[in-house]
N, C-alpha and C. Protein backbone atom coordinates (compact mmCIF):
# COMPACT_ATOMS: atom_id res chain seq x y z
N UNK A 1 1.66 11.77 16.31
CA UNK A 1 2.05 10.39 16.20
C UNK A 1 0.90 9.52 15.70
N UNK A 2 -0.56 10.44 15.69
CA UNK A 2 -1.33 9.05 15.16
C UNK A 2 -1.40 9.17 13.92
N UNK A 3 -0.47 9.70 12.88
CA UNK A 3 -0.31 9.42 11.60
C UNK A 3 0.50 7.97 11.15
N UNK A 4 0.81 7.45 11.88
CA UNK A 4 1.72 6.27 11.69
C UNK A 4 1.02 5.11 11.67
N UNK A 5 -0.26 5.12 12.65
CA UNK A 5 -0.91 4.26 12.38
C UNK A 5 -1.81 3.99 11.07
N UNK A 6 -2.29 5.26 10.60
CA UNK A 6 -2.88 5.62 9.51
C UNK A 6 -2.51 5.51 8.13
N UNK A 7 -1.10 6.01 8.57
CA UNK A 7 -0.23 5.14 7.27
C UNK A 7 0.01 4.10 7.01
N UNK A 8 0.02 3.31 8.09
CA UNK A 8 0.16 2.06 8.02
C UNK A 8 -1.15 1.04 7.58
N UNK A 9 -2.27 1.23 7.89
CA UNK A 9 -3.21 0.90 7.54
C UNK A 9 -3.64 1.10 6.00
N UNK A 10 -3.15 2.35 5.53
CA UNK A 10 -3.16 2.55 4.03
C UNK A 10 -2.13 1.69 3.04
N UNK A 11 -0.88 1.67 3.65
CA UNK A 11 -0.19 0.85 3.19
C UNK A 11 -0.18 -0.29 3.03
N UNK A 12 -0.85 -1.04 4.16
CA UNK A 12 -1.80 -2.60 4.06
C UNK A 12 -2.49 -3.05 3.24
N UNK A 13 -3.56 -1.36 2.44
CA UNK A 13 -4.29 -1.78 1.88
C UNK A 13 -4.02 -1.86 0.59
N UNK A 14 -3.21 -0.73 0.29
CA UNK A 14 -2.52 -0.85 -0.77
C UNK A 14 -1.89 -1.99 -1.37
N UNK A 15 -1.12 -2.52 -0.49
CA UNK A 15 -0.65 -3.71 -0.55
C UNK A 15 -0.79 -5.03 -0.53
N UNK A 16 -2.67 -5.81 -0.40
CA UNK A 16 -3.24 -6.12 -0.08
C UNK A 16 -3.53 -6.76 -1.57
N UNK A 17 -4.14 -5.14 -2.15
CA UNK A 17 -4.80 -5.02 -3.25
C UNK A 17 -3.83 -4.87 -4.39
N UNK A 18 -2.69 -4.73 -4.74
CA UNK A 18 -1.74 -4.75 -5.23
C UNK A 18 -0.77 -6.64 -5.28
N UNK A 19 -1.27 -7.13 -4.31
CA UNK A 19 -0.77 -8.86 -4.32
C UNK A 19 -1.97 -9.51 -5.02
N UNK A 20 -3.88 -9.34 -4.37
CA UNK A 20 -5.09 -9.56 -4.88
C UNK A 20 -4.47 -9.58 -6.51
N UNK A 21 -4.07 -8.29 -7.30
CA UNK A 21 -4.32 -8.04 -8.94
C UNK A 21 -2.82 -8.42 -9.35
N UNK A 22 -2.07 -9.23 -8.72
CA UNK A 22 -0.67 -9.50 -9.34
C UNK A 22 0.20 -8.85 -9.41
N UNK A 23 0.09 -7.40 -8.90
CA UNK A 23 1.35 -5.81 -9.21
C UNK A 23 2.75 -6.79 -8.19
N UNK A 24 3.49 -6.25 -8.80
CA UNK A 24 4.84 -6.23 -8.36
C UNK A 24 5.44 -4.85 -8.05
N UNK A 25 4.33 -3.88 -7.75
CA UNK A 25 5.45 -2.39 -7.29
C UNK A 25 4.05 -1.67 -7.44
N UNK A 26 4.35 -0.70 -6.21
CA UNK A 26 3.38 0.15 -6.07
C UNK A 26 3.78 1.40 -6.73
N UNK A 27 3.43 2.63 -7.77
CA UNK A 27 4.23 3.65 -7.87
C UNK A 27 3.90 4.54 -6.95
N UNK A 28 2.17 5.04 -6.91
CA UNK A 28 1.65 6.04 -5.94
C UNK A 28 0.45 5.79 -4.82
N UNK A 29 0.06 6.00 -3.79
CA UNK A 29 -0.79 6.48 -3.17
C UNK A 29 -1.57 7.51 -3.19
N UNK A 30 -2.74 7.35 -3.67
CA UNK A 30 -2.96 8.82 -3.26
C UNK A 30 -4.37 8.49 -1.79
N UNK A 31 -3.78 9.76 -1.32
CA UNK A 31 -5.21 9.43 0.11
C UNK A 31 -5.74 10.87 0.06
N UNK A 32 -6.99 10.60 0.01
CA UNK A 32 -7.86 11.83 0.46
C UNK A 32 -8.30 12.02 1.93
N UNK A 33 -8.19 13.32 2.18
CA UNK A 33 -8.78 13.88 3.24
C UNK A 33 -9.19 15.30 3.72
N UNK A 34 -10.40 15.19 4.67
CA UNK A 34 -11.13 16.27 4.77
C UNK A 34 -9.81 17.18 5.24
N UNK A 35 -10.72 18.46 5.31
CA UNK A 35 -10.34 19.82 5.41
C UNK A 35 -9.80 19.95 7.09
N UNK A 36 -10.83 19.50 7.90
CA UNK A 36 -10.61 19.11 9.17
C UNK A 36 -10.13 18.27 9.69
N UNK A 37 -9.40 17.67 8.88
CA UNK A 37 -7.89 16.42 9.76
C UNK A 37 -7.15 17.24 10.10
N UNK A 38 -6.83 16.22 11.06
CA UNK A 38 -5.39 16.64 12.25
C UNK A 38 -4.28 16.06 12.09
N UNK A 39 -3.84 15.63 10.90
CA UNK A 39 -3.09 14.76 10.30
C UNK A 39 -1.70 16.03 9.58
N UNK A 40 -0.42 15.50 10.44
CA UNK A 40 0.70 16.46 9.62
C UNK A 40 1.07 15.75 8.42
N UNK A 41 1.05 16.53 7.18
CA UNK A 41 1.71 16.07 5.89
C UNK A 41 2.85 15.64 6.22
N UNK A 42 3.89 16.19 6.50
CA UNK A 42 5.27 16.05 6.55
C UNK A 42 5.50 14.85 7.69
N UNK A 43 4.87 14.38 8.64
CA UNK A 43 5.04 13.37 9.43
C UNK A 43 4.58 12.29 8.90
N UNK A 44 3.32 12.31 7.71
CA UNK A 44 3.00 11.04 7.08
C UNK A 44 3.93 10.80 6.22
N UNK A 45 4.18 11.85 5.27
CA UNK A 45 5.76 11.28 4.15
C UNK A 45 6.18 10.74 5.35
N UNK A 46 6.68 11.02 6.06
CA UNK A 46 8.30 10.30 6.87
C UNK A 46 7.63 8.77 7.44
N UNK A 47 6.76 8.72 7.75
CA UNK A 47 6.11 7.59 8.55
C UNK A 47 6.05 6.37 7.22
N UNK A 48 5.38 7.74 6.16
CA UNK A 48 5.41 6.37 4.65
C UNK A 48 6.90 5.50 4.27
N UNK A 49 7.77 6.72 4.19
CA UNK A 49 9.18 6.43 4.05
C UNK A 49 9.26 4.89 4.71
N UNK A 50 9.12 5.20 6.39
CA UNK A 50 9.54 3.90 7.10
C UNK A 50 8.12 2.62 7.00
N UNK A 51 7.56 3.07 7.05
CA UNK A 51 6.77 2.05 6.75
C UNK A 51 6.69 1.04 5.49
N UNK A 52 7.27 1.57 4.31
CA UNK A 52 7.24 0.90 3.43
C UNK A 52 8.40 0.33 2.66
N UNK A 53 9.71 0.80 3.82
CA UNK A 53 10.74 -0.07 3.16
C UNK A 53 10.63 -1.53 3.58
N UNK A 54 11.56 -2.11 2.04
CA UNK A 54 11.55 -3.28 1.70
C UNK A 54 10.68 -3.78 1.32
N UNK A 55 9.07 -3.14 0.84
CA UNK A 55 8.30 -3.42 0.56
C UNK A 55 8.09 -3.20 -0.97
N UNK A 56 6.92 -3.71 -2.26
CA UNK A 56 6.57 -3.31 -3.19
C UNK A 56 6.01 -1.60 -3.27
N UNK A 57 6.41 -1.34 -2.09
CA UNK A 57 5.42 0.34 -2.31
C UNK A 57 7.19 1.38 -1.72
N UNK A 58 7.66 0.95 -1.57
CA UNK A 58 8.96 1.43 -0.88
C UNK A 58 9.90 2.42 -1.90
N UNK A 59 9.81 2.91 -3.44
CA UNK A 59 9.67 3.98 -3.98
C UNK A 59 8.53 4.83 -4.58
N UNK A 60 7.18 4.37 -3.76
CA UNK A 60 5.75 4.81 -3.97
C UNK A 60 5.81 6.45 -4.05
N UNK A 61 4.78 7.32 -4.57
CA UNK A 61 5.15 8.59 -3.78
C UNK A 61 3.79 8.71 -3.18
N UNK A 62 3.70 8.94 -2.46
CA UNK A 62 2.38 9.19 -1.41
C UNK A 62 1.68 10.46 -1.84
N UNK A 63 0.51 10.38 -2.15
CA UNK A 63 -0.14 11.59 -2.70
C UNK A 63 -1.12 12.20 -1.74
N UNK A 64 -1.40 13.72 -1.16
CA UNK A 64 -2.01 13.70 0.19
C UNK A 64 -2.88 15.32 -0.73
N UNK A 65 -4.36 14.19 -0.62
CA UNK A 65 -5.38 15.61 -1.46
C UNK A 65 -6.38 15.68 -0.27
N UNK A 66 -6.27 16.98 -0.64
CA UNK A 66 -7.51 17.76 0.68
C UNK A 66 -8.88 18.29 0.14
N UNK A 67 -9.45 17.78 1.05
CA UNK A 67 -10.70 18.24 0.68
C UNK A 67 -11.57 19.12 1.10
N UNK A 68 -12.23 20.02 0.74
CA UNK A 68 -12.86 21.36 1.16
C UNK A 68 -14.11 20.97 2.30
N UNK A 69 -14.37 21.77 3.18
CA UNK A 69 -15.18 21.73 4.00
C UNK A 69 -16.68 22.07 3.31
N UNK A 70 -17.46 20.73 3.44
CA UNK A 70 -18.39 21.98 2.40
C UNK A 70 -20.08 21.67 3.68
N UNK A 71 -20.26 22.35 3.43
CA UNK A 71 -21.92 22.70 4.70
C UNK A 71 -23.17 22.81 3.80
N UNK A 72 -24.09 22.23 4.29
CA UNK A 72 -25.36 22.53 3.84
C UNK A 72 -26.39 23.11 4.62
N UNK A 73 -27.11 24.64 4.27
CA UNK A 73 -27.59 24.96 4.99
C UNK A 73 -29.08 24.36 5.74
N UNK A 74 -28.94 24.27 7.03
CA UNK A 74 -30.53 24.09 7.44
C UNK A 74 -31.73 24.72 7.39
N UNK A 75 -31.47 25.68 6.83
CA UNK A 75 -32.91 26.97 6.78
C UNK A 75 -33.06 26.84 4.84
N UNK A 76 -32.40 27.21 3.97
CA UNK A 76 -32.47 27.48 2.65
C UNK A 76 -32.04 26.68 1.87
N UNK A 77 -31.23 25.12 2.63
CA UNK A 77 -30.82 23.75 1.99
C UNK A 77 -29.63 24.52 0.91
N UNK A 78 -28.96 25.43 1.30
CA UNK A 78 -28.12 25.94 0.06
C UNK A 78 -26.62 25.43 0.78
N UNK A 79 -26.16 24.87 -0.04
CA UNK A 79 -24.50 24.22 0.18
C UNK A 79 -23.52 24.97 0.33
N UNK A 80 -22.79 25.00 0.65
CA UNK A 80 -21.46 26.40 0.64
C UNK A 80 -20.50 25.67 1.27
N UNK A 81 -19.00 25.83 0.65
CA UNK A 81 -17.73 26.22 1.05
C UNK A 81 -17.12 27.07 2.12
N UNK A 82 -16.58 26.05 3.14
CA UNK A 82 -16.10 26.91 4.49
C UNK A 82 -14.60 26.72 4.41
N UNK A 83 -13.97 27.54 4.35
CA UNK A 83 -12.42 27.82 4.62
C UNK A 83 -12.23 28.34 6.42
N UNK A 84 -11.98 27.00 7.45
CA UNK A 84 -11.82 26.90 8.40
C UNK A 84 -10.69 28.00 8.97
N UNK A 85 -10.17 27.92 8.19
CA UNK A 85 -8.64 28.78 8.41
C UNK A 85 -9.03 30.47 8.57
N UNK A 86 -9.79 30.90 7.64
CA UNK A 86 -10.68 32.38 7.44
C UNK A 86 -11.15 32.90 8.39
N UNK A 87 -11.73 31.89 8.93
CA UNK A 87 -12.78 32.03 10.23
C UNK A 87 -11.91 32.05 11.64
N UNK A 88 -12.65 33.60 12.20
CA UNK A 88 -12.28 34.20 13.21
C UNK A 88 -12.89 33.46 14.45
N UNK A 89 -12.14 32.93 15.74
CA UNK A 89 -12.69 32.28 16.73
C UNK A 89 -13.93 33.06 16.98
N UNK A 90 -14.22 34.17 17.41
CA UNK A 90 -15.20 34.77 17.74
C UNK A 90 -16.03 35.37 16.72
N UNK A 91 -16.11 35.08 15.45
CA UNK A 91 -16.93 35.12 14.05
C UNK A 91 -18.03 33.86 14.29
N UNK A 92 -19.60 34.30 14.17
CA UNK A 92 -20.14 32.86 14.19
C UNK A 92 -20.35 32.63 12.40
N UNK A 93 -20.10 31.26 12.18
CA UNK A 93 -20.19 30.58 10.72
C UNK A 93 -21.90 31.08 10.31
N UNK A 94 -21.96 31.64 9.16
CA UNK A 94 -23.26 31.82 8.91
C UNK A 94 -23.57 31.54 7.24
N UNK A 95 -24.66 30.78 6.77
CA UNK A 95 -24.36 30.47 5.14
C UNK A 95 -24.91 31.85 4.91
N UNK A 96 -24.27 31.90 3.70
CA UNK A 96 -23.79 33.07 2.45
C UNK A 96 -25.01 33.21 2.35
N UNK A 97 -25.96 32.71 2.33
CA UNK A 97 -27.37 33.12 1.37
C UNK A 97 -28.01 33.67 2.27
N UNK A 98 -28.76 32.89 3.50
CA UNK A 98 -29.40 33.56 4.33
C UNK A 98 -29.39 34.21 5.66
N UNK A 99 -27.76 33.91 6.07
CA UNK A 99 -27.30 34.17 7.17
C UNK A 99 -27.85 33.61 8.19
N UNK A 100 -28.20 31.82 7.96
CA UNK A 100 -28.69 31.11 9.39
C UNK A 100 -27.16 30.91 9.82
N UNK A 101 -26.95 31.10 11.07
CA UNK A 101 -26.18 29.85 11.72
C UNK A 101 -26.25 28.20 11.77
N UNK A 102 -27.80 28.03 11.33
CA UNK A 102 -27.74 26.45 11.49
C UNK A 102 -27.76 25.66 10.14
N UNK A 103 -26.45 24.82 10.24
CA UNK A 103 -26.15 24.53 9.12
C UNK A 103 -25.48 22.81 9.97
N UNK A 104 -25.22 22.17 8.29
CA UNK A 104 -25.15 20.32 8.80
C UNK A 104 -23.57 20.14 7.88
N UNK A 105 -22.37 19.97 8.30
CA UNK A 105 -21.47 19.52 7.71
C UNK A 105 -21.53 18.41 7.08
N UNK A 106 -21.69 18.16 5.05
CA UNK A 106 -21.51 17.18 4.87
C UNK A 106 -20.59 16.68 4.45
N UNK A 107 -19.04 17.36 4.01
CA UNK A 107 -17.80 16.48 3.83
C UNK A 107 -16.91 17.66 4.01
N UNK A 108 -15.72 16.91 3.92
CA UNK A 108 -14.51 17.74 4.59
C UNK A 108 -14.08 17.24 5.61
């Protein structure tokens, strides 16, 4: 359920900024987000749906891009791609190059 708020806040802004530049109709949204949201796709369409009737964004299509987890290592400063999903609970995360464990998440 806390996608509704989230949508709604996007839709504000959208809409905000869309009255600011004169638009009369929103066509798309697009929102980015990390790899590690807890955010259901299919509950934000529906939340967008209601949130934006009767509004200029109310045949919008909501665009929902994901973004890769990506880490930088603390021992060899080398960056790498983590696919959260891959990874076994009891696997510890280790970068590709030197096999530290200690590493700094910078987006996703």
């Amino acid at each position: 359920m806390h996608e509704l708020p989230i949508v709604r806040e996007v839709l504000n802004i959208s809409l905000e900024y869309a009255e600011k530049n004169h638009g009369n109709k929103i066509l798309a949204i697009n929102i980015g987000v990390g790899e590690l949201h807890d955010l259901v796709e299919g509950w934000m369409q529906k939340y967008f749906r209601y949130a934006s009737k009767n509004t200029i964004a109310e045949e919008a299509v909501l665009k929902i891009i994901s973004y890769p987890l990506i880490c930088r290592c603390n021992v060899c400063r080398e960056n790498f791609t983590l696919n959260i999903h891959a990874v076994h609970k009891e696997e510890a995360v280790t970068c590709p190059v030197c096999y530290s464990k200690d590493f700094t998440i910078i987006s996703g």
